[in-house]
Protein backbone atom coordinates (compact mmCIF):
# COMPACT_ATOMS: atom_id res chain seq x y z
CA UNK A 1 -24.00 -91.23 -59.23
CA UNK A 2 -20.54 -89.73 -60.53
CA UNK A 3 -22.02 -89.36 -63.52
CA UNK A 4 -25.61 -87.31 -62.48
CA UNK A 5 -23.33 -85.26 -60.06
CA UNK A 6 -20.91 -84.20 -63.12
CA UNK A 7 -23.88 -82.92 -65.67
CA UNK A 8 -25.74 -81.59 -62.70
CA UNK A 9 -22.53 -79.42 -62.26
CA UNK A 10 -22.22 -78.71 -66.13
CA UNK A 11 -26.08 -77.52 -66.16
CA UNK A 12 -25.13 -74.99 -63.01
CA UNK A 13 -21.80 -73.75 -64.64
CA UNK A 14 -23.37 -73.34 -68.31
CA UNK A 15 -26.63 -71.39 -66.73
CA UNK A 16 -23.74 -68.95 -65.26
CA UNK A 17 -22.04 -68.29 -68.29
CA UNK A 18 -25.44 -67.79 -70.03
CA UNK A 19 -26.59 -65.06 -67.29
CA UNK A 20 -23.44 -63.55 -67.31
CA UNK A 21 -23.27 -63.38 -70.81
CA UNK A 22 -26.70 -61.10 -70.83
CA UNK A 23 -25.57 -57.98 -69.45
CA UNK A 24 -23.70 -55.18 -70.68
CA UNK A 25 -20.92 -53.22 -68.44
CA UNK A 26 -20.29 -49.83 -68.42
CA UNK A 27 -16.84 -49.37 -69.15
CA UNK A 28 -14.29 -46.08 -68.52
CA UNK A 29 -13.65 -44.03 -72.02
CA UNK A 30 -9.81 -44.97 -71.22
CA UNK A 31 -10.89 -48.99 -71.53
CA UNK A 32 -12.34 -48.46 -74.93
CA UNK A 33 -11.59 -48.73 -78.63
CA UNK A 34 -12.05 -46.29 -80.70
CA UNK A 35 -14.74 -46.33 -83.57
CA UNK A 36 -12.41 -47.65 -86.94
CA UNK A 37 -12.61 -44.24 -89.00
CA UNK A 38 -14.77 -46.36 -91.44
CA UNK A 39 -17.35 -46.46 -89.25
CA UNK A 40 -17.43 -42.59 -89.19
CA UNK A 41 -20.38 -41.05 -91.14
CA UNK A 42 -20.40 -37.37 -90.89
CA UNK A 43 -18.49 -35.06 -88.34
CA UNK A 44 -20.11 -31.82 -87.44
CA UNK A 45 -18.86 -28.22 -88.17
CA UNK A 46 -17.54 -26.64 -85.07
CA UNK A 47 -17.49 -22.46 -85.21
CA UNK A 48 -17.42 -22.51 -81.35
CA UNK A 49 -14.17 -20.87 -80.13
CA UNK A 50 -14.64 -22.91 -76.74
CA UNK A 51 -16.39 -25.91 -77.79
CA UNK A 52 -17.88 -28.65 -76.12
CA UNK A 53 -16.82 -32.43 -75.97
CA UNK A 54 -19.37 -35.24 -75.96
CA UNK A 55 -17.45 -38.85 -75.51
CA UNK A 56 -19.33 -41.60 -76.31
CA UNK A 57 -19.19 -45.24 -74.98
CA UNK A 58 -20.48 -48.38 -75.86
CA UNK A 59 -20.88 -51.42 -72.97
CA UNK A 60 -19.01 -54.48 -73.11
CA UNK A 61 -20.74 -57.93 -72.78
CA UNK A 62 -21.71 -60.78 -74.53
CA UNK A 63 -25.70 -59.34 -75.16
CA UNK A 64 -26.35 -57.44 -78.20
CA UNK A 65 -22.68 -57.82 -79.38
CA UNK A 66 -23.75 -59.32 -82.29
CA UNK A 67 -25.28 -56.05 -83.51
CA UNK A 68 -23.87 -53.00 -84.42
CA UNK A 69 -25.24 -49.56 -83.16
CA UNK A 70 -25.34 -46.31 -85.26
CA UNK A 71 -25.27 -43.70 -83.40
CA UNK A 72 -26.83 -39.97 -84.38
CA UNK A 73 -26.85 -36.20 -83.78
CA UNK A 74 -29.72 -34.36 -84.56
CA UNK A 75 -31.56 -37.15 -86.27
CA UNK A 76 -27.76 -37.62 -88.63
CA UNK A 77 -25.60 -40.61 -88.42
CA UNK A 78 -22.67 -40.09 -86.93
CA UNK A 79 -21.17 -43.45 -86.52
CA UNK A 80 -21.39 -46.98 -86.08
CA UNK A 81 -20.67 -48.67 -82.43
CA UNK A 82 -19.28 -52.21 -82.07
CA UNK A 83 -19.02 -53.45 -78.13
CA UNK A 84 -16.07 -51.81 -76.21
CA UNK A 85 -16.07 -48.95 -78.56
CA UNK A 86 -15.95 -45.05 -78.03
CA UNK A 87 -16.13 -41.80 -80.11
CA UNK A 88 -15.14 -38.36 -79.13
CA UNK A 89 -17.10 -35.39 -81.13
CA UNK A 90 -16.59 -31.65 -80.41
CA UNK A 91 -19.58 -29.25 -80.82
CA UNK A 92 -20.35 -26.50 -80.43
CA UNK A 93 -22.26 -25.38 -77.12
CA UNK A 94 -26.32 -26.30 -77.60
CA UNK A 95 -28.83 -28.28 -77.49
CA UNK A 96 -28.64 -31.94 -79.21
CA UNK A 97 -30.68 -34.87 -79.65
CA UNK A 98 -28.45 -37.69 -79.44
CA UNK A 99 -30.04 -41.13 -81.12
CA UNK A 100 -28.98 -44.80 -81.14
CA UNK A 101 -30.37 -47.66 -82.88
CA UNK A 102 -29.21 -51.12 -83.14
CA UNK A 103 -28.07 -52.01 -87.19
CA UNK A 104 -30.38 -54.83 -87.18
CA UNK A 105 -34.25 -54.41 -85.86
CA UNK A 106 -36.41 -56.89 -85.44
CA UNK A 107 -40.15 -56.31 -84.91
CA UNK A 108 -40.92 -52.59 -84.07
CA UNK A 109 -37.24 -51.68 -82.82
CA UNK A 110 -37.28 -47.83 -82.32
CA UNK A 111 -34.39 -45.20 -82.27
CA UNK A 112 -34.30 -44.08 -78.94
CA UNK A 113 -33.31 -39.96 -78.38
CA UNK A 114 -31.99 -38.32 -75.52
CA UNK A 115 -31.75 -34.44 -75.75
CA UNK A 116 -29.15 -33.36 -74.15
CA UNK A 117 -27.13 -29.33 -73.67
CA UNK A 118 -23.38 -28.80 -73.80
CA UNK A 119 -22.18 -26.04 -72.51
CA UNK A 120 -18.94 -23.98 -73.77
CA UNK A 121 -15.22 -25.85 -72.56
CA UNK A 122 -17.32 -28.88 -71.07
CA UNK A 123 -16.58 -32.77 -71.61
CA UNK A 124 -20.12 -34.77 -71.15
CA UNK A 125 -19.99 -38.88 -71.47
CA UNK A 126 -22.72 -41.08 -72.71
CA UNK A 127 -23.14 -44.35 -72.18
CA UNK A 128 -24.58 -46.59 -75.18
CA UNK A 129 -26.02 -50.32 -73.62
CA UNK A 130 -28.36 -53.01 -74.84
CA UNK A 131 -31.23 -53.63 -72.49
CA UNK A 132 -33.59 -56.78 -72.06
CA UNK A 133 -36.93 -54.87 -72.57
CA UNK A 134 -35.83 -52.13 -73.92
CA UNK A 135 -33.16 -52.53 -76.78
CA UNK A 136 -30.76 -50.26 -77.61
CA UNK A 137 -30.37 -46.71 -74.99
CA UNK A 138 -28.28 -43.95 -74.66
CA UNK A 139 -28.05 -42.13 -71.18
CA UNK A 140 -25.56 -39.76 -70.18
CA UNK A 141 -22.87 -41.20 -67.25
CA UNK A 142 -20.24 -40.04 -65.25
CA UNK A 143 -16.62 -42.20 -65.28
CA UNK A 144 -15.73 -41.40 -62.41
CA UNK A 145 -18.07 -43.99 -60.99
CA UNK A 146 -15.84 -46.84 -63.19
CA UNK A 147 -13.13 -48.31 -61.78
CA UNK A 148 -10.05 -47.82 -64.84
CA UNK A 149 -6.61 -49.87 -65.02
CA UNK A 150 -3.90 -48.80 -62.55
CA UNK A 151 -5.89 -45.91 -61.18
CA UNK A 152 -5.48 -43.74 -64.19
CA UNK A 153 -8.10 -40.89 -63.97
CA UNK A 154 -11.32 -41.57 -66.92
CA UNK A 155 -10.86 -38.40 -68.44
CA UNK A 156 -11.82 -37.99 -72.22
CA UNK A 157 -9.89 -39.48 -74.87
CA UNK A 158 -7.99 -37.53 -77.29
């Protein structure tokens, strides 16, 4: 009976790990790593004498953190996102398409685009996450929302 009781347990505890272990988690800008300058691809030209700031965040979580995410401006590869990992870029006030795609694709894996505009002095955040269905997103998100370590404010990375 001991013995039923103790795997029925270790079934219930490893299905909870598993499920846990499938979602990403936003995370504040402040939490994350930066991206390891060799995963830097190209760095646009700013002209802009009040320029924009676009901070870029990849989830934590066990799902998808396998796989690597490049990351793109205007159909160019910026950079290359491991889990827990953010970039800062400055640009210059427009409008951007802003593209992720996971490193490895399997089947009929798509970048996926989000067009976003910046306008002059601003700091946007974007949040990049590995769905189920989906794959790989980008969608734009507010820190705020994020609860940080000892209650320091979210506010861009320098």
């Amino acid at each position: 009976m001991q013995h039923l009781v103790f795997h029925r347990t270790l079934a219930a505890l490893a299905t909870s790990v598993l499920v846990s272990g499938c979602a990403t988690e936003a995370i504040s800008p402040l939490q994350a790593r930066d991206v390891p300058k060799e995963r830097h691809h190209s760095t646009p030209t700013v002209t802009s004498k009040n320029p924009a700031r676009a901070v870029v965040v990849r989830d934590t979580g066990l799902y998808g953190s396998g796989l690597n995410v490049h990351f793109s401006i205007n159909g160019e590869r910026t950079a290359t996102f491991s889990t827990g990992e953010r970039l800062a870029v400055t640009l210059d006030p427009g409008i951007y398409i802003f593209g992720v795609l996971q490193s490895v694709t399997l089947g009929s894996v798509q970048e996926k685009n989000i067009e976003t505009r910046l306008e002059p002095g601003a700091t946007y955040y974007y949040r990049i996450m590995i769905e189920d269905q989906t794959g790989t997103s980008i969608q734009r998100y507010f820190p705020s929302a994020i609860s940080t370590h000892a209650g320091q404010s979210p506010a861009a990375p320098d």
